[in-house]
Every structure is written in C-alpha cells, then in structure tokens.
PDB file of N, CA and C in Angstrom:
ATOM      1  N   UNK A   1      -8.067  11.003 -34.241  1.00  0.00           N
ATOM      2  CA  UNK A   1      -8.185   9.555 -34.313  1.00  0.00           C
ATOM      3  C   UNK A   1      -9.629   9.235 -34.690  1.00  0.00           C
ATOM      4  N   UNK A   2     -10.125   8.385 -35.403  1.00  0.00           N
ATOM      5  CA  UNK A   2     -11.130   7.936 -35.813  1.00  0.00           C
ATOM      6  C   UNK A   2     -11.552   6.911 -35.199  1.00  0.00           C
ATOM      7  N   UNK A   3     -13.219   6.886 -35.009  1.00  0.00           N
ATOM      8  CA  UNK A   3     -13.515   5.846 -34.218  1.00  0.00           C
ATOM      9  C   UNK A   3     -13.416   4.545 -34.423  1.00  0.00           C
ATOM     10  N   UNK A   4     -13.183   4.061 -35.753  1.00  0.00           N
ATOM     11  CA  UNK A   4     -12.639   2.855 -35.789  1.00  0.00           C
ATOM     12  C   UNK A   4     -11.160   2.546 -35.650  1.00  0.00           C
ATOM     13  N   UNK A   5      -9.988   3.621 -35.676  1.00  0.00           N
ATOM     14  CA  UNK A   5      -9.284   3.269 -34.974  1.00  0.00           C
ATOM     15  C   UNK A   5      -8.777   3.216 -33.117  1.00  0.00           C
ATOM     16  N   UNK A   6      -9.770   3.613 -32.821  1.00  0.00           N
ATOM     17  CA  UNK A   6     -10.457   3.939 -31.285  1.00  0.00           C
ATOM     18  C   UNK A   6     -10.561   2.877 -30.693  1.00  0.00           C
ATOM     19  N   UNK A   7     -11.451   1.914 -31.289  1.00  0.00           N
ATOM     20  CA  UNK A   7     -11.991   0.228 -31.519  1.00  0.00           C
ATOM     21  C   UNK A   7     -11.458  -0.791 -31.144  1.00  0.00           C
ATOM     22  N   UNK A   8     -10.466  -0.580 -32.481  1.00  0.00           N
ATOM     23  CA  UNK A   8      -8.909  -1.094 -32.507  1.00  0.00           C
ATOM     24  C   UNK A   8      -7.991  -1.452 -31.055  1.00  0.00           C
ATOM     25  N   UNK A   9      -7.761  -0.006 -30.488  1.00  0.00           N
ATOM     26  CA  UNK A   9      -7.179   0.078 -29.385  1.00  0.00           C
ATOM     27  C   UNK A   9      -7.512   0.036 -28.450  1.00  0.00           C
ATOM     28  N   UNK A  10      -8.489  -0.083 -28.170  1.00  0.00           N
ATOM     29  CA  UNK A  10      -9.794  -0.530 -26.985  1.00  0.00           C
ATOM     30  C   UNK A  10      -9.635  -2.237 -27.068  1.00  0.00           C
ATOM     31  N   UNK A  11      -9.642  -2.867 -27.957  1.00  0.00           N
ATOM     32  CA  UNK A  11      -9.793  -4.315 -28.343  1.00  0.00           C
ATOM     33  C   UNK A  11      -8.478  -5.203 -28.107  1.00  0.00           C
ATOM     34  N   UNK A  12      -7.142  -4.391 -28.555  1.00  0.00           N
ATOM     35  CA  UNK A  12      -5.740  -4.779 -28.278  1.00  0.00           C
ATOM     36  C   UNK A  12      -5.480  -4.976 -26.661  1.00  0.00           C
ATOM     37  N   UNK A  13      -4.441  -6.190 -26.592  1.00  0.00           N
ATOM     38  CA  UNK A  13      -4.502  -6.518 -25.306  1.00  0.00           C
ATOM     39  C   UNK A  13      -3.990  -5.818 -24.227  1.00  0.00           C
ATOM     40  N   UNK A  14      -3.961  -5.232 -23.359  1.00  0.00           N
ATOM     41  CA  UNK A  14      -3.161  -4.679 -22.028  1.00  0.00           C
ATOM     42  C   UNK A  14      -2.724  -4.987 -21.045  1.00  0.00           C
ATOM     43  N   UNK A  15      -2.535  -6.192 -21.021  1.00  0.00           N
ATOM     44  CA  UNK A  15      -1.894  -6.889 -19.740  1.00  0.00           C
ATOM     45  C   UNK A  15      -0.181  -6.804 -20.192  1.00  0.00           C
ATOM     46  N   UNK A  16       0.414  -6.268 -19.405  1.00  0.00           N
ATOM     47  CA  UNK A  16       1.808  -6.059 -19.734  1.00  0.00           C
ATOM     48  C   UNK A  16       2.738  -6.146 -18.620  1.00  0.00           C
ATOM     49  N   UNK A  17       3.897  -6.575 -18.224  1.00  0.00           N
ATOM     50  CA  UNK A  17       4.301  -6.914 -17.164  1.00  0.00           C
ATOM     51  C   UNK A  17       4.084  -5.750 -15.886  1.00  0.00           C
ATOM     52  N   UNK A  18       4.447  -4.259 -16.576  1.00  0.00           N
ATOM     53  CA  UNK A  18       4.007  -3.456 -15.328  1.00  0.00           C
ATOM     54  C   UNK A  18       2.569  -4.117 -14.859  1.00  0.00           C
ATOM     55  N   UNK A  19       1.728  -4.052 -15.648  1.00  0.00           N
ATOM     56  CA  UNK A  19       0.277  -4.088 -15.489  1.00  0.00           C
ATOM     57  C   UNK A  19       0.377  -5.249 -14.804  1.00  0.00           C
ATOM     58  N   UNK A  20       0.470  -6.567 -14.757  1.00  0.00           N
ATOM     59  CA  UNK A  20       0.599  -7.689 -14.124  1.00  0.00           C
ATOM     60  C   UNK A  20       1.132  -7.471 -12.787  1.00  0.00           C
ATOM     61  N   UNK A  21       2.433  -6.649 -12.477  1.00  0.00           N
ATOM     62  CA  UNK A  21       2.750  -6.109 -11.362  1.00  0.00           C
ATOM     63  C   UNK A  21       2.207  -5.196 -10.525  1.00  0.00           C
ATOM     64  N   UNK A  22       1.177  -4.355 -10.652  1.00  0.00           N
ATOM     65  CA  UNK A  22       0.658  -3.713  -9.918  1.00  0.00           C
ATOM     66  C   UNK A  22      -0.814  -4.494  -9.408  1.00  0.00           C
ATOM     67  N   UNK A  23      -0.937  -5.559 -10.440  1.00  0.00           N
ATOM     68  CA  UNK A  23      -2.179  -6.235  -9.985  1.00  0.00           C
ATOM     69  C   UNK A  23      -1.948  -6.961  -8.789  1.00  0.00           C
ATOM     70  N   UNK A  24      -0.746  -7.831  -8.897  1.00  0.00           N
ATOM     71  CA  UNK A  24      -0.198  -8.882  -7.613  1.00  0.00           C
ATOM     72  C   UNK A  24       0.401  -7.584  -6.715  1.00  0.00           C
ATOM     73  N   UNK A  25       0.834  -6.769  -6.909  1.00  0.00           N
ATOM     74  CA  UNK A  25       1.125  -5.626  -4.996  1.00  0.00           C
ATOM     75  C   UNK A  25      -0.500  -5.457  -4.852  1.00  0.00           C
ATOM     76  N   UNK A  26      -1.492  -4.819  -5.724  1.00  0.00           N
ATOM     77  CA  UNK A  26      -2.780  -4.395  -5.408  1.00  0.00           C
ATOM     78  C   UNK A  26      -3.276  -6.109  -4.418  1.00  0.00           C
ATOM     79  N   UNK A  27      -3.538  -6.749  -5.491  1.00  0.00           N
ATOM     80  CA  UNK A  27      -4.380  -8.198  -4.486  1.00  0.00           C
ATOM     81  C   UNK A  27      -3.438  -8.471  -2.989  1.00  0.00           C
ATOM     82  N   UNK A  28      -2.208  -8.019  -3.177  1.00  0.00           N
ATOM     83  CA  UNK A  28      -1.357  -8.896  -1.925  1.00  0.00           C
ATOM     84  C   UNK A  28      -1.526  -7.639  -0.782  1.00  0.00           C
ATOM     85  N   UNK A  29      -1.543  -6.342  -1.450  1.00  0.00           N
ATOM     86  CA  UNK A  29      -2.031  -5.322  -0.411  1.00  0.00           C
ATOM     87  C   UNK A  29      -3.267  -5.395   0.362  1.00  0.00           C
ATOM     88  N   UNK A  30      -4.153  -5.751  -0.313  1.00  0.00           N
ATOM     89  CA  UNK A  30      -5.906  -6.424  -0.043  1.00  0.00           C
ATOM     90  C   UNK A  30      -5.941  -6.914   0.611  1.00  0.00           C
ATOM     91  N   UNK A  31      -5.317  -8.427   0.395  1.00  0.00           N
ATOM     92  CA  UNK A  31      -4.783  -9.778   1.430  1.00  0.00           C
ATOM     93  C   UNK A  31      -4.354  -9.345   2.659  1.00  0.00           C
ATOM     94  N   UNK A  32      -3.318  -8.548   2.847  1.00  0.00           N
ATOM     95  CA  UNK A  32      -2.436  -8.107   3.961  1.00  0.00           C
ATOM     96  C   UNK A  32      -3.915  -7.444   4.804  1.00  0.00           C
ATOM     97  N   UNK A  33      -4.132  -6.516   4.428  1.00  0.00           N
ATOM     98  CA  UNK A  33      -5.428  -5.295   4.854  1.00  0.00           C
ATOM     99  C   UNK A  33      -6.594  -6.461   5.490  1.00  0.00           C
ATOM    100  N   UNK A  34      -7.007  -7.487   4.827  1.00  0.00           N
ATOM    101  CA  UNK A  34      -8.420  -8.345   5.009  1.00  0.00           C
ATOM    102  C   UNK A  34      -7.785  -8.983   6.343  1.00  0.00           C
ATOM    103  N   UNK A  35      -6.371  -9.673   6.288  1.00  0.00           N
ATOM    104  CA  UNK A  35      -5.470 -10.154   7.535  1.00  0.00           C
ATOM    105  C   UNK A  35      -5.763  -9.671   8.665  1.00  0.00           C
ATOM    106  N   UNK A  36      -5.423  -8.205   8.431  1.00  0.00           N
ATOM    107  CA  UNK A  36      -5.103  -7.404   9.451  1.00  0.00           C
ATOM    108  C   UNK A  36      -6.840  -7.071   9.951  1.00  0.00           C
ATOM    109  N   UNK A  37      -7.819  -6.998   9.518  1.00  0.00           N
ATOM    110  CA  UNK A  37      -9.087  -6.511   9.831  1.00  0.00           C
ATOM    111  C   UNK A  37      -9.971  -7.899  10.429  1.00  0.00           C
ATOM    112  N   UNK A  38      -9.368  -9.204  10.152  1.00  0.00           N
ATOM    113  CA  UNK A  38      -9.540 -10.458  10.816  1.00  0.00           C
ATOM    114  C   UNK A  38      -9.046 -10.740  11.657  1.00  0.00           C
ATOM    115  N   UNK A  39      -7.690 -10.249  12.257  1.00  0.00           N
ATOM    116  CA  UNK A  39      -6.863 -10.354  13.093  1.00  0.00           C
ATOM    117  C   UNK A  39      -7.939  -9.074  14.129  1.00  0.00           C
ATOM    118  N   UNK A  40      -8.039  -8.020  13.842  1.00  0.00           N
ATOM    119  CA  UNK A  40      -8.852  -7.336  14.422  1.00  0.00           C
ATOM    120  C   UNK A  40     -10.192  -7.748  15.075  1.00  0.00           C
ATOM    121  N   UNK A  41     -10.698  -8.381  14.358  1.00  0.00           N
ATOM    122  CA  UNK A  41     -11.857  -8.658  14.603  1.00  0.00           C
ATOM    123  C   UNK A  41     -11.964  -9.900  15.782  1.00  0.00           C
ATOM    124  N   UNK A  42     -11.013 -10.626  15.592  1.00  0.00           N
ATOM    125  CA  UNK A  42     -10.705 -11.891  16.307  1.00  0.00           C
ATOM    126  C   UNK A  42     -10.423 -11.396  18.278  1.00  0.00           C
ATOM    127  N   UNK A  43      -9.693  -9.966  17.766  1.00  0.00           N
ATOM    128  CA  UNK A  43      -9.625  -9.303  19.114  1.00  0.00           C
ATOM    129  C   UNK A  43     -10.913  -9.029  20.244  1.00  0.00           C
ATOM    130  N   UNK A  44     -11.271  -8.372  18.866  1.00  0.00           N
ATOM    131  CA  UNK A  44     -12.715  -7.605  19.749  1.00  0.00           C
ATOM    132  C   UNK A  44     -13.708  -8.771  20.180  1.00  0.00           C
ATOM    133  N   UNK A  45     -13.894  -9.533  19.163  1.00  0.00           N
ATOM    134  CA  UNK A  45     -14.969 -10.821  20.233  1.00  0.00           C
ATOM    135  C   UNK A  45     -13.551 -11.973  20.003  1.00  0.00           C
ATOM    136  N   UNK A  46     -13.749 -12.363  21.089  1.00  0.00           N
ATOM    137  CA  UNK A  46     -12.690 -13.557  21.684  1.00  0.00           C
ATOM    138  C   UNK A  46     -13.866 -14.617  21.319  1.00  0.00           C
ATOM    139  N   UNK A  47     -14.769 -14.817  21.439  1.00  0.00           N
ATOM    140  CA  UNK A  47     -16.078 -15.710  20.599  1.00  0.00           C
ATOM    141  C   UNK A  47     -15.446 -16.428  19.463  1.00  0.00           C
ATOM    142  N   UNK A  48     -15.347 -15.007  18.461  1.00  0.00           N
ATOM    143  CA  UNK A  48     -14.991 -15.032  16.995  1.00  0.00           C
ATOM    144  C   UNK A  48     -13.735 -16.410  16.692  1.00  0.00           C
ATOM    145  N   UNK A  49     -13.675 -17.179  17.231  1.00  0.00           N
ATOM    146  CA  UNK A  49     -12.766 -18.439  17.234  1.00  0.00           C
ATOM    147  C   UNK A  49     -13.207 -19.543  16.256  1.00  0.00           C
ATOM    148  N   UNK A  50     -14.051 -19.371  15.273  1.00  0.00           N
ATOM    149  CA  UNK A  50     -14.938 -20.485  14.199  1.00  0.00           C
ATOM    150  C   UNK A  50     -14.100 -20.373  13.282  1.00  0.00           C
ATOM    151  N   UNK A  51     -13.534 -21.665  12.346  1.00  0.00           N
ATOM    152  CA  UNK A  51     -13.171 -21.176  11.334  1.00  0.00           C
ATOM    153  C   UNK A  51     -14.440 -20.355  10.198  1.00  0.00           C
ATOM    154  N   UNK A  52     -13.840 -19.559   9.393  1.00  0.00           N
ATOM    155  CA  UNK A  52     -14.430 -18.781   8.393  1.00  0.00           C
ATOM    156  C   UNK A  52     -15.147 -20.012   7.075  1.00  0.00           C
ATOM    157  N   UNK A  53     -14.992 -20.946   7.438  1.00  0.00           N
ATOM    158  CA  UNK A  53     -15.860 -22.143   6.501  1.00  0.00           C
ATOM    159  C   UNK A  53     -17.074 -22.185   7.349  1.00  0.00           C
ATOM    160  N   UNK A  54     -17.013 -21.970   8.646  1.00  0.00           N
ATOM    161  CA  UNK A  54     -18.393 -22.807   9.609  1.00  0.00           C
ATOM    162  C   UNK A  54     -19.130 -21.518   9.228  1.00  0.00           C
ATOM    163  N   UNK A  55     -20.723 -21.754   9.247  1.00  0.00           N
ATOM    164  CA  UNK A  55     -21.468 -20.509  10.089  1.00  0.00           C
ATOM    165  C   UNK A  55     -21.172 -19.844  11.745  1.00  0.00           C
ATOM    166  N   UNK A  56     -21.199 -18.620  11.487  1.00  0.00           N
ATOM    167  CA  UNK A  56     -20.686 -17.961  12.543  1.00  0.00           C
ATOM    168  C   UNK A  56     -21.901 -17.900  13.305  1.00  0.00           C
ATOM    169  N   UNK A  57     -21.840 -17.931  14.861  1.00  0.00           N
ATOM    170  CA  UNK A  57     -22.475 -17.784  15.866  1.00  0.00           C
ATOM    171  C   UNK A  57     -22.091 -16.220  16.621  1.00  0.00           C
ATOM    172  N   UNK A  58     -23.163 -15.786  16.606  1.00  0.00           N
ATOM    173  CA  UNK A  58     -24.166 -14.491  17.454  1.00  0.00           C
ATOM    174  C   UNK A  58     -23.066 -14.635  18.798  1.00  0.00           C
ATOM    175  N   UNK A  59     -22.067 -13.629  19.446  1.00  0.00           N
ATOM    176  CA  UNK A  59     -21.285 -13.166  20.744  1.00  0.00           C
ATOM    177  C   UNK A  59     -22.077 -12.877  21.635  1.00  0.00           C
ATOM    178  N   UNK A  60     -22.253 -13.085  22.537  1.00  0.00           N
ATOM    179  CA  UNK A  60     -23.542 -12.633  23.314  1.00  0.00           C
ATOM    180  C   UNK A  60     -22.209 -11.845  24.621  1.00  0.00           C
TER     181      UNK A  60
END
C-alpha cells in the first residue's frame, strides 16, 4: 500500500454502527463504575452528603 493511499484511509470516516455501539456500553459501563465508586464513597464519610455542584467540605 502506498502512503498516499494510507492517507486516504486514515481520513475516511469510522464511526459505524458496531463502533457507535461499543462507545454507548463503554460510556454506560464508566457511568455504572463512577455510580458505584460515589455510592462508595458516600459510605465511607457519611459527611460526604453535598451535592457534587457545591464545594466539598474537609470530614473531620
């Protein structure tokens, strides 16, 4: 293959429905995971009760 047809196919688009589908399980897997590590976190300091818009305050 020649590097200008290399170019070519580097430049052509790749978003394709698989590809679109593994992006939304990947982000919704993320989502689920960030849930679950907020839900965690919410455990360990009982403090941790701010919404995530406010500045958070120091658990003493």
């Amino acid at each position: 293959m020649s590097g200008q047809d290399h170019n070519l196919n580097l430049s052509s688009p790749m978003h394709t429905d698989d590809f679109d589908q593994r992006v939304a399980r990947a982000v919704e897997s993320f989502l689920y995971d960030l849930d679950y590590m907020l839900l965690e976190e919410q455990h360990l300091r009982p403090c941790f009760k701010v919404p995530l818009v406010r500045p958070l305050t120091v658990c003493n």
